[in-house]
PDB file of N, CA and C in Angstrom:
ATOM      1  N   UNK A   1      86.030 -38.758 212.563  1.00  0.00           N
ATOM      2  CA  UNK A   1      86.209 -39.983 211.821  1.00  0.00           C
ATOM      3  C   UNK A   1      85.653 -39.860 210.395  1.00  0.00           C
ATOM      4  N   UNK A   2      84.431 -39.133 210.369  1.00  0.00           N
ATOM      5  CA  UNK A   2      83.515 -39.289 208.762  1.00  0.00           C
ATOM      6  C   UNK A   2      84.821 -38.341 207.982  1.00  0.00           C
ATOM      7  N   UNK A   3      85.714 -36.977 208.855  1.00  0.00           N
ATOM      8  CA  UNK A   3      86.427 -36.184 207.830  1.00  0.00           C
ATOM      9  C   UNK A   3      87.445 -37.276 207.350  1.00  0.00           C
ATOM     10  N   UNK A   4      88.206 -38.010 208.198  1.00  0.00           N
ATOM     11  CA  UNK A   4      88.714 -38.546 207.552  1.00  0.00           C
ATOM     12  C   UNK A   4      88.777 -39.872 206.379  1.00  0.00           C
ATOM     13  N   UNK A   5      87.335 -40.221 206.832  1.00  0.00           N
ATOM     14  CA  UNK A   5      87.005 -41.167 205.650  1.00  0.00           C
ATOM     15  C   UNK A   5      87.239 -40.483 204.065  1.00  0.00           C
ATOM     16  N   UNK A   6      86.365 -39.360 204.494  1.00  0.00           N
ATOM     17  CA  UNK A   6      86.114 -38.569 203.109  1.00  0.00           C
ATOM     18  C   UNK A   6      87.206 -37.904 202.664  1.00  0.00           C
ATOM     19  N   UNK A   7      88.273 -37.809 203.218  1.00  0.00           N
ATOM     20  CA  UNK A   7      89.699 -37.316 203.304  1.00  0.00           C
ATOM     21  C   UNK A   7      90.348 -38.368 201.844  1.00  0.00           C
ATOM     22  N   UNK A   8      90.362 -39.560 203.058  1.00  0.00           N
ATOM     23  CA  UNK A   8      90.952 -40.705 202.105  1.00  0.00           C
ATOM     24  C   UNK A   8      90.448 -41.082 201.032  1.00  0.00           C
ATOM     25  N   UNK A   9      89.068 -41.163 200.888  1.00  0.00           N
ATOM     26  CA  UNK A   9      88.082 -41.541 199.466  1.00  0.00           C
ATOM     27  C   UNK A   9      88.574 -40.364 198.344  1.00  0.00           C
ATOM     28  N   UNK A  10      89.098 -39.133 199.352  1.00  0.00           N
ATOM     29  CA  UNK A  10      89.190 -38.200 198.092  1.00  0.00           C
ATOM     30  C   UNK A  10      90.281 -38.381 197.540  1.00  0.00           C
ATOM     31  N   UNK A  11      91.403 -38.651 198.169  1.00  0.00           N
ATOM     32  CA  UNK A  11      92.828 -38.966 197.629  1.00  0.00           C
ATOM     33  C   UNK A  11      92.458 -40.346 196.772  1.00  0.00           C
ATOM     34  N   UNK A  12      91.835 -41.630 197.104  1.00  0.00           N
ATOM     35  CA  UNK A  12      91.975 -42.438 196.265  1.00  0.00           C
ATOM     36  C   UNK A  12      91.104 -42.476 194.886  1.00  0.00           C
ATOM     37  N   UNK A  13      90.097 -41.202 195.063  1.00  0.00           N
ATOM     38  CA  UNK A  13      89.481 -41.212 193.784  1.00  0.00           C
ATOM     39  C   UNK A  13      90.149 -40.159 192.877  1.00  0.00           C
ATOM     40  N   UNK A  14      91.076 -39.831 193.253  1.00  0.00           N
ATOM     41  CA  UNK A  14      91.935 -38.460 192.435  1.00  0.00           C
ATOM     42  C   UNK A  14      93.311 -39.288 191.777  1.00  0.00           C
ATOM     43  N   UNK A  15      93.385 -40.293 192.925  1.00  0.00           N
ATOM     44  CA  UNK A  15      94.479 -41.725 191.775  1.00  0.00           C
ATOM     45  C   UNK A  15      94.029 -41.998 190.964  1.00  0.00           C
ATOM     46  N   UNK A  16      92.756 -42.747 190.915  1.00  0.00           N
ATOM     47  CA  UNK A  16      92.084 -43.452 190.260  1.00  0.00           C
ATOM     48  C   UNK A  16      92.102 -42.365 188.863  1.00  0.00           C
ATOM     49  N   UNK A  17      91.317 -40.619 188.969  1.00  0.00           N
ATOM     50  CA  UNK A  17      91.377 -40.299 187.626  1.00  0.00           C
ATOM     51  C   UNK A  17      92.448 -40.218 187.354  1.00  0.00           C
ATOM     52  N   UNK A  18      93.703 -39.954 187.941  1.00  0.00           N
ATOM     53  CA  UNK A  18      95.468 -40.223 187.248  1.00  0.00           C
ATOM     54  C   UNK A  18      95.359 -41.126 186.232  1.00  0.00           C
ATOM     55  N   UNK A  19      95.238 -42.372 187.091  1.00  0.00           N
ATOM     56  CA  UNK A  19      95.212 -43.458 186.148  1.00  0.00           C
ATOM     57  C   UNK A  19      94.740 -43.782 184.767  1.00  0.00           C
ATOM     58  N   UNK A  20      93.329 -43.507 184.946  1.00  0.00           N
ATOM     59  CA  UNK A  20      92.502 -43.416 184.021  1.00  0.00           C
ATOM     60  C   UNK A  20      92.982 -41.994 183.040  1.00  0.00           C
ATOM     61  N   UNK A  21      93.529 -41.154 183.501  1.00  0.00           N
ATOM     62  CA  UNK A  21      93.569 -40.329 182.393  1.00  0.00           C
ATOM     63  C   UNK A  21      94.749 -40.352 181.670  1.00  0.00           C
ATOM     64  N   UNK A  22      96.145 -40.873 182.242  1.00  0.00           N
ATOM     65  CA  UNK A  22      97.521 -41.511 181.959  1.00  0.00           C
ATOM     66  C   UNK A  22      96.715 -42.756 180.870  1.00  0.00           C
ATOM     67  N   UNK A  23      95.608 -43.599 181.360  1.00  0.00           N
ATOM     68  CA  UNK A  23      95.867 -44.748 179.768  1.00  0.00           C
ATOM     69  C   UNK A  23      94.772 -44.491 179.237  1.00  0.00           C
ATOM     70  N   UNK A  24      94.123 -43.489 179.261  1.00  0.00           N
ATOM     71  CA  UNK A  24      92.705 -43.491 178.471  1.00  0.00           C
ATOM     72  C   UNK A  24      93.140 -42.003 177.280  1.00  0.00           C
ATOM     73  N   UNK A  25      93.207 -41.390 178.098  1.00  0.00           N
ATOM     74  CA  UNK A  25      93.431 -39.753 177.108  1.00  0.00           C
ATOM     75  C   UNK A  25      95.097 -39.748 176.747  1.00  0.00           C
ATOM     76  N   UNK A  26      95.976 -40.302 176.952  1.00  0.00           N
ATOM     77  CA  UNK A  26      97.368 -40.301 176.101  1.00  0.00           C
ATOM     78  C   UNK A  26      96.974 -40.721 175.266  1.00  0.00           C
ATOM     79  N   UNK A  27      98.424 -40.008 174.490  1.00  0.00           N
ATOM     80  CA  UNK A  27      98.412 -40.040 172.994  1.00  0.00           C
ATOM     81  C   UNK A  27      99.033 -42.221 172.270  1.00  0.00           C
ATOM     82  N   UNK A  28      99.850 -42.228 173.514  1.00  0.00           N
ATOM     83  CA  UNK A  28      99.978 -43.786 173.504  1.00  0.00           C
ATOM     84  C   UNK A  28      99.635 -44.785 173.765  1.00  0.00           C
ATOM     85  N   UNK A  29      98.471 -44.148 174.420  1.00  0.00           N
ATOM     86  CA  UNK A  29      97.138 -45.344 174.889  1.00  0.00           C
ATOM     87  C   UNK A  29      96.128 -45.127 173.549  1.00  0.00           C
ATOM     88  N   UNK A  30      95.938 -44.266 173.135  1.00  0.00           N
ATOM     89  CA  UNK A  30      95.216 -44.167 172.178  1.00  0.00           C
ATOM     90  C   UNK A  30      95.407 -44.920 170.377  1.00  0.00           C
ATOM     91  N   UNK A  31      96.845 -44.560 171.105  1.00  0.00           N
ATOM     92  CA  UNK A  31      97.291 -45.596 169.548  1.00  0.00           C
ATOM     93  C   UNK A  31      97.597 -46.966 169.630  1.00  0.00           C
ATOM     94  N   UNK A  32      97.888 -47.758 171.231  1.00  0.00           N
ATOM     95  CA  UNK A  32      97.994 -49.255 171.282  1.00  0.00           C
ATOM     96  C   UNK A  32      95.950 -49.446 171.351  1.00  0.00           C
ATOM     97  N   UNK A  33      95.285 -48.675 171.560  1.00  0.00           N
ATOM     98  CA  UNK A  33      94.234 -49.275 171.471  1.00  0.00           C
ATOM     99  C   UNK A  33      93.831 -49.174 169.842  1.00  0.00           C
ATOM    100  N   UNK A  34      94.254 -48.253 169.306  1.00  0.00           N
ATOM    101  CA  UNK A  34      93.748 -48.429 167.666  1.00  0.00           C
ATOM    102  C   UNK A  34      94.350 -49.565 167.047  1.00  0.00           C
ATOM    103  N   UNK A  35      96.296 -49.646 167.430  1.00  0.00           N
ATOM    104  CA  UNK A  35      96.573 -50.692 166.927  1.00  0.00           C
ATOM    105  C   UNK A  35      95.860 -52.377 166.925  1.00  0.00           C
ATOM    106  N   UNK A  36      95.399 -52.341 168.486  1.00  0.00           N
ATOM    107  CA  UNK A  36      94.350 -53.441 169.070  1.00  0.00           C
ATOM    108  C   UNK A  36      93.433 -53.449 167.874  1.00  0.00           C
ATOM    109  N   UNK A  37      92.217 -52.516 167.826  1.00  0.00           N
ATOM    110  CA  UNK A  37      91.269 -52.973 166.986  1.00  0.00           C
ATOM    111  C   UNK A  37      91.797 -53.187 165.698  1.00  0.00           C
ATOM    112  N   UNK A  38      92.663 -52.499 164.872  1.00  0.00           N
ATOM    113  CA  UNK A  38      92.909 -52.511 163.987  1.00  0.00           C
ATOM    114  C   UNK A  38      93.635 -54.239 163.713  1.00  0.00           C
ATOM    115  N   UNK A  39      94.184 -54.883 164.529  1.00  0.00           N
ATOM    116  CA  UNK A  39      94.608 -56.478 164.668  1.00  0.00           C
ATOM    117  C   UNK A  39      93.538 -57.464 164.285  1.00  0.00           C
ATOM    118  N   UNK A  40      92.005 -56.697 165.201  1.00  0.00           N
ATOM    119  CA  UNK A  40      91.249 -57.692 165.737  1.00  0.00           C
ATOM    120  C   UNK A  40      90.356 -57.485 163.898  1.00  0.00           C
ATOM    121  N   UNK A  41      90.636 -56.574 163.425  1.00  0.00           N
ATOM    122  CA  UNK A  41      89.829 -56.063 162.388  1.00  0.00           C
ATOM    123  C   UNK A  41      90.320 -56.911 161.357  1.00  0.00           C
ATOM    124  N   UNK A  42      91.782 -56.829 161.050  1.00  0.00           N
ATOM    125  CA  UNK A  42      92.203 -57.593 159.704  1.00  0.00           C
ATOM    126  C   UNK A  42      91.892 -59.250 160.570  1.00  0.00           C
ATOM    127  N   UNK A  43      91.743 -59.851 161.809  1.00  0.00           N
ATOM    128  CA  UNK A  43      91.229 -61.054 162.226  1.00  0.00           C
ATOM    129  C   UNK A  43      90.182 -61.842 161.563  1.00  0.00           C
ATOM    130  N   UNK A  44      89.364 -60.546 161.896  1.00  0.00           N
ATOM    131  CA  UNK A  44      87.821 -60.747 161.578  1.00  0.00           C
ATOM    132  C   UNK A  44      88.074 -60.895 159.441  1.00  0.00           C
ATOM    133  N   UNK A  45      88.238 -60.418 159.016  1.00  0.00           N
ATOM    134  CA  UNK A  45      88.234 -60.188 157.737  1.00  0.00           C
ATOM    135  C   UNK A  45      89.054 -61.471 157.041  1.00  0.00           C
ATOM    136  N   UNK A  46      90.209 -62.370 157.607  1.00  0.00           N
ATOM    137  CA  UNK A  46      90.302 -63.381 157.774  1.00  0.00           C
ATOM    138  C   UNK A  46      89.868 -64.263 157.480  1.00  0.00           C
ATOM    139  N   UNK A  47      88.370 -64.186 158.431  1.00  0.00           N
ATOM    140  CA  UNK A  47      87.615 -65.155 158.481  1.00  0.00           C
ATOM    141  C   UNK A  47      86.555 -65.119 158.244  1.00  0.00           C
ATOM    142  N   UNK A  48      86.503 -64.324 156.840  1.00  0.00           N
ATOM    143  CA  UNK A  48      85.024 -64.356 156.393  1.00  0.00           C
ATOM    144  C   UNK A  48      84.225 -63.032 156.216  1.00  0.00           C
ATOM    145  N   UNK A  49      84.886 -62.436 157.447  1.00  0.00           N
ATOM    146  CA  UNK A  49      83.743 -60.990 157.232  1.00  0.00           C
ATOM    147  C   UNK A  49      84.106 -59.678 156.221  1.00  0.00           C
ATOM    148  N   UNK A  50      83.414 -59.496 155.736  1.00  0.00           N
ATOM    149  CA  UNK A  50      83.739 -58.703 154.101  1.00  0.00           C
ATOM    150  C   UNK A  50      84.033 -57.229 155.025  1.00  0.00           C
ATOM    151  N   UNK A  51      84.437 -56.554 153.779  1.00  0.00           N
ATOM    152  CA  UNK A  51      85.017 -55.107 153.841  1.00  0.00           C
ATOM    153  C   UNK A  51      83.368 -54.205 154.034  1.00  0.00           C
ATOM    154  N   UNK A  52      82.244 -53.850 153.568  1.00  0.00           N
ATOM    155  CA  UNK A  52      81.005 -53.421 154.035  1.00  0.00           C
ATOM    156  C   UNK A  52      80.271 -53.463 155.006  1.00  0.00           C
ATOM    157  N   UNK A  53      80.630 -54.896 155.677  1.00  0.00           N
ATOM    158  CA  UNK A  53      80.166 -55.176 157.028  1.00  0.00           C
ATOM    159  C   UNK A  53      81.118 -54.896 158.586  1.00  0.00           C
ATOM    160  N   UNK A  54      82.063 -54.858 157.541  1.00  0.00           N
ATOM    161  CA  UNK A  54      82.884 -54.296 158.897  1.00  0.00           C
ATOM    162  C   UNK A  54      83.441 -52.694 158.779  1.00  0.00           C
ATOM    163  N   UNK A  55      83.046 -51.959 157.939  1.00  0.00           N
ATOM    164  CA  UNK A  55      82.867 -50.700 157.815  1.00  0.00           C
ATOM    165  C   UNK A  55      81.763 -50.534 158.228  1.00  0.00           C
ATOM    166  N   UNK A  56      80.363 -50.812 158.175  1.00  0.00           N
ATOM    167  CA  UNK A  56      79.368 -50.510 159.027  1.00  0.00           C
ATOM    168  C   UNK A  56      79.374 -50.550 159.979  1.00  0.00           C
ATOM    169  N   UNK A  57      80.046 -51.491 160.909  1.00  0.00           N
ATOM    170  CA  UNK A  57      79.621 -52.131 161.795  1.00  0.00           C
ATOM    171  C   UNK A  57      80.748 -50.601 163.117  1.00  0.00           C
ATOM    172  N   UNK A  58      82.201 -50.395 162.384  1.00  0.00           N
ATOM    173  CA  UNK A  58      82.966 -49.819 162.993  1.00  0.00           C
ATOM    174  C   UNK A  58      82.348 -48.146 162.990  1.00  0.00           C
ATOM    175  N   UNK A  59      82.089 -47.989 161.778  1.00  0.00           N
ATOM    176  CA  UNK A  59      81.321 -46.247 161.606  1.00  0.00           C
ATOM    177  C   UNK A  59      82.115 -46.092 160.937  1.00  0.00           C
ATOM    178  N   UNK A  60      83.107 -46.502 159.614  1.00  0.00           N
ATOM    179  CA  UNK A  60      84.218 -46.002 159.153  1.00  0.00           C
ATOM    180  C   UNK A  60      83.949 -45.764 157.714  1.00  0.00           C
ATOM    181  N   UNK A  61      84.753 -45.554 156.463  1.00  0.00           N
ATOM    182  CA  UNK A  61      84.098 -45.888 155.299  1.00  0.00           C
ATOM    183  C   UNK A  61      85.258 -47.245 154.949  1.00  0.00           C
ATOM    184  N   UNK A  62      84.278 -47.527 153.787  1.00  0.00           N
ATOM    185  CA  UNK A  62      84.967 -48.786 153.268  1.00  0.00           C
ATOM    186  C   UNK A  62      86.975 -48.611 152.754  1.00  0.00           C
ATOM    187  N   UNK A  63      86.844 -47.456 152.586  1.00  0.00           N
ATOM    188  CA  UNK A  63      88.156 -47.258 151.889  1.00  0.00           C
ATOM    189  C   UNK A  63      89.442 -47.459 152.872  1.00  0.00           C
ATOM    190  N   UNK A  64      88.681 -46.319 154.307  1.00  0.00           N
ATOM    191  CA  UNK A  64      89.593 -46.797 155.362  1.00  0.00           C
ATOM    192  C   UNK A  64      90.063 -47.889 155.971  1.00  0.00           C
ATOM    193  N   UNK A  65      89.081 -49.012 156.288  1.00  0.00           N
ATOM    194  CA  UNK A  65      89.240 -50.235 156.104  1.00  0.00           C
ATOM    195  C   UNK A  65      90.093 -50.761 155.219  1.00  0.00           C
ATOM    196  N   UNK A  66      89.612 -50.861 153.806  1.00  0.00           N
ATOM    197  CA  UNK A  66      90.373 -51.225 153.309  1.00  0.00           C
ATOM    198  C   UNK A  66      92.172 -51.391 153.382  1.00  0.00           C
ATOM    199  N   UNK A  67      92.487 -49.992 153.540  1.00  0.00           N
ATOM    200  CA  UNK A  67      93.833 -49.508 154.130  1.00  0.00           C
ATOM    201  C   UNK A  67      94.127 -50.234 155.402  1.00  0.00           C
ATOM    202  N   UNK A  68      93.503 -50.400 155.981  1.00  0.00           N
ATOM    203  CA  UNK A  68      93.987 -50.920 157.560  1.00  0.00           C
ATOM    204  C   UNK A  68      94.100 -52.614 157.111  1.00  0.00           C
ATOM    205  N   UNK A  69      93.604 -52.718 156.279  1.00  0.00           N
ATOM    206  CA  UNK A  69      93.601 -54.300 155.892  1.00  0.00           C
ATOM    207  C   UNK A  69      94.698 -54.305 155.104  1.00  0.00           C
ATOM    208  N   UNK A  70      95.109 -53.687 153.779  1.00  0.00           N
ATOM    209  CA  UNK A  70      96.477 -53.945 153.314  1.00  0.00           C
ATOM    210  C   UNK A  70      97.912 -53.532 154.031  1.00  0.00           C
ATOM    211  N   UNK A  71      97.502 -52.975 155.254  1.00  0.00           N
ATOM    212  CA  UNK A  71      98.788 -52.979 156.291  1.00  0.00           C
ATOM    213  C   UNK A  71      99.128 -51.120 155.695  1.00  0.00           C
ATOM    214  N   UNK A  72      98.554 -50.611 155.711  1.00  0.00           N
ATOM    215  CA  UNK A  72      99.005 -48.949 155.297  1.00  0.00           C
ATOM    216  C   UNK A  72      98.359 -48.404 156.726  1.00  0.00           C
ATOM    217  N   UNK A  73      99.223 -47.600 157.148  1.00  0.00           N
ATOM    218  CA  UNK A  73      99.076 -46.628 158.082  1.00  0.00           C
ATOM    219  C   UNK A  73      97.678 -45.909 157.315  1.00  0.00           C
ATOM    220  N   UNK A  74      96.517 -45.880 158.036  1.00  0.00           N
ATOM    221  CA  UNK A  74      95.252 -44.572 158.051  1.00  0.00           C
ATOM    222  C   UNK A  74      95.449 -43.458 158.413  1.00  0.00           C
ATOM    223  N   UNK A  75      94.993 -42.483 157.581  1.00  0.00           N
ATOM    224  CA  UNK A  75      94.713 -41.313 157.495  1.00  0.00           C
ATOM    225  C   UNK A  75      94.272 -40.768 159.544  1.00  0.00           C
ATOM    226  N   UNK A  76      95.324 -40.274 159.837  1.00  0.00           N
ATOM    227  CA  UNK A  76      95.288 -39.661 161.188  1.00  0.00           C
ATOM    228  C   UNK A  76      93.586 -38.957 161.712  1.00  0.00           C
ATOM    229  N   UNK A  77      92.508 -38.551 160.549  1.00  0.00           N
ATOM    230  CA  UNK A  77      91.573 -38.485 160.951  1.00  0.00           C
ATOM    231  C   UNK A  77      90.574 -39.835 160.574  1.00  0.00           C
ATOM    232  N   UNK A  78      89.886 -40.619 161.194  1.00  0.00           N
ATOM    233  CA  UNK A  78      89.139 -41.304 160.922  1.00  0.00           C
ATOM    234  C   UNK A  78      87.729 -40.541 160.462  1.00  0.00           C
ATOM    235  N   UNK A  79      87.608 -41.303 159.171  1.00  0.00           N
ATOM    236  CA  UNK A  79      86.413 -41.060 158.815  1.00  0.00           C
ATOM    237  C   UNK A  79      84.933 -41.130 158.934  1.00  0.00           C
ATOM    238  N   UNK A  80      83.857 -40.941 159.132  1.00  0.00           N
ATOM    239  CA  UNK A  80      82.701 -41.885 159.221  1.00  0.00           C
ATOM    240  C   UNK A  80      82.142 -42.262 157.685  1.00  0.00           C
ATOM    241  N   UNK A  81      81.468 -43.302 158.194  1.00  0.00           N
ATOM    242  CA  UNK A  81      80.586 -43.632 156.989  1.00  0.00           C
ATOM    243  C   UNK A  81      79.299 -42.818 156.747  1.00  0.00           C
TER     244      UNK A  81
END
């Protein structure tokens, strides 16, 4: 009985990294989640929060920001600050 518990736990934890690695490490999960922040970013800026504070706050430099705020595709490597 315990082999087959551990049988089944192993098959469902080997889905589980499928899963996780299908929307976490693709190349198209990676870019609806940039597109995400990048939404929530020109949001925030919207409403108040300046271009320095939200470059700090992300790890980015101000310039990149900037770009993501006038609607220009960023530079494929992100920068740090």
């Amino acid at each position: 009985m315990r082999r087959t518990l551990n049988d089944a736990a192993g098959w469902v934890l080997l889905r589980l990294a499928v899963v996780l690695h299908r929307t976490v490490a693709s190349r198209a999960a990676r870019e609806r989640l940039q597109q995400r922040r990048n939404t929530a970013l020109r949001g925030a800026h919207r409403r108040g929060v300046q271009v320095p504070e939200l470059a700090g706050r992300l790890g980015l430099s101000e310039g990149w920001v900037r770009q993501v705020l006038n609607g220009k595709r960023p530079p494929e490597v992100e920068e740090a600050a």
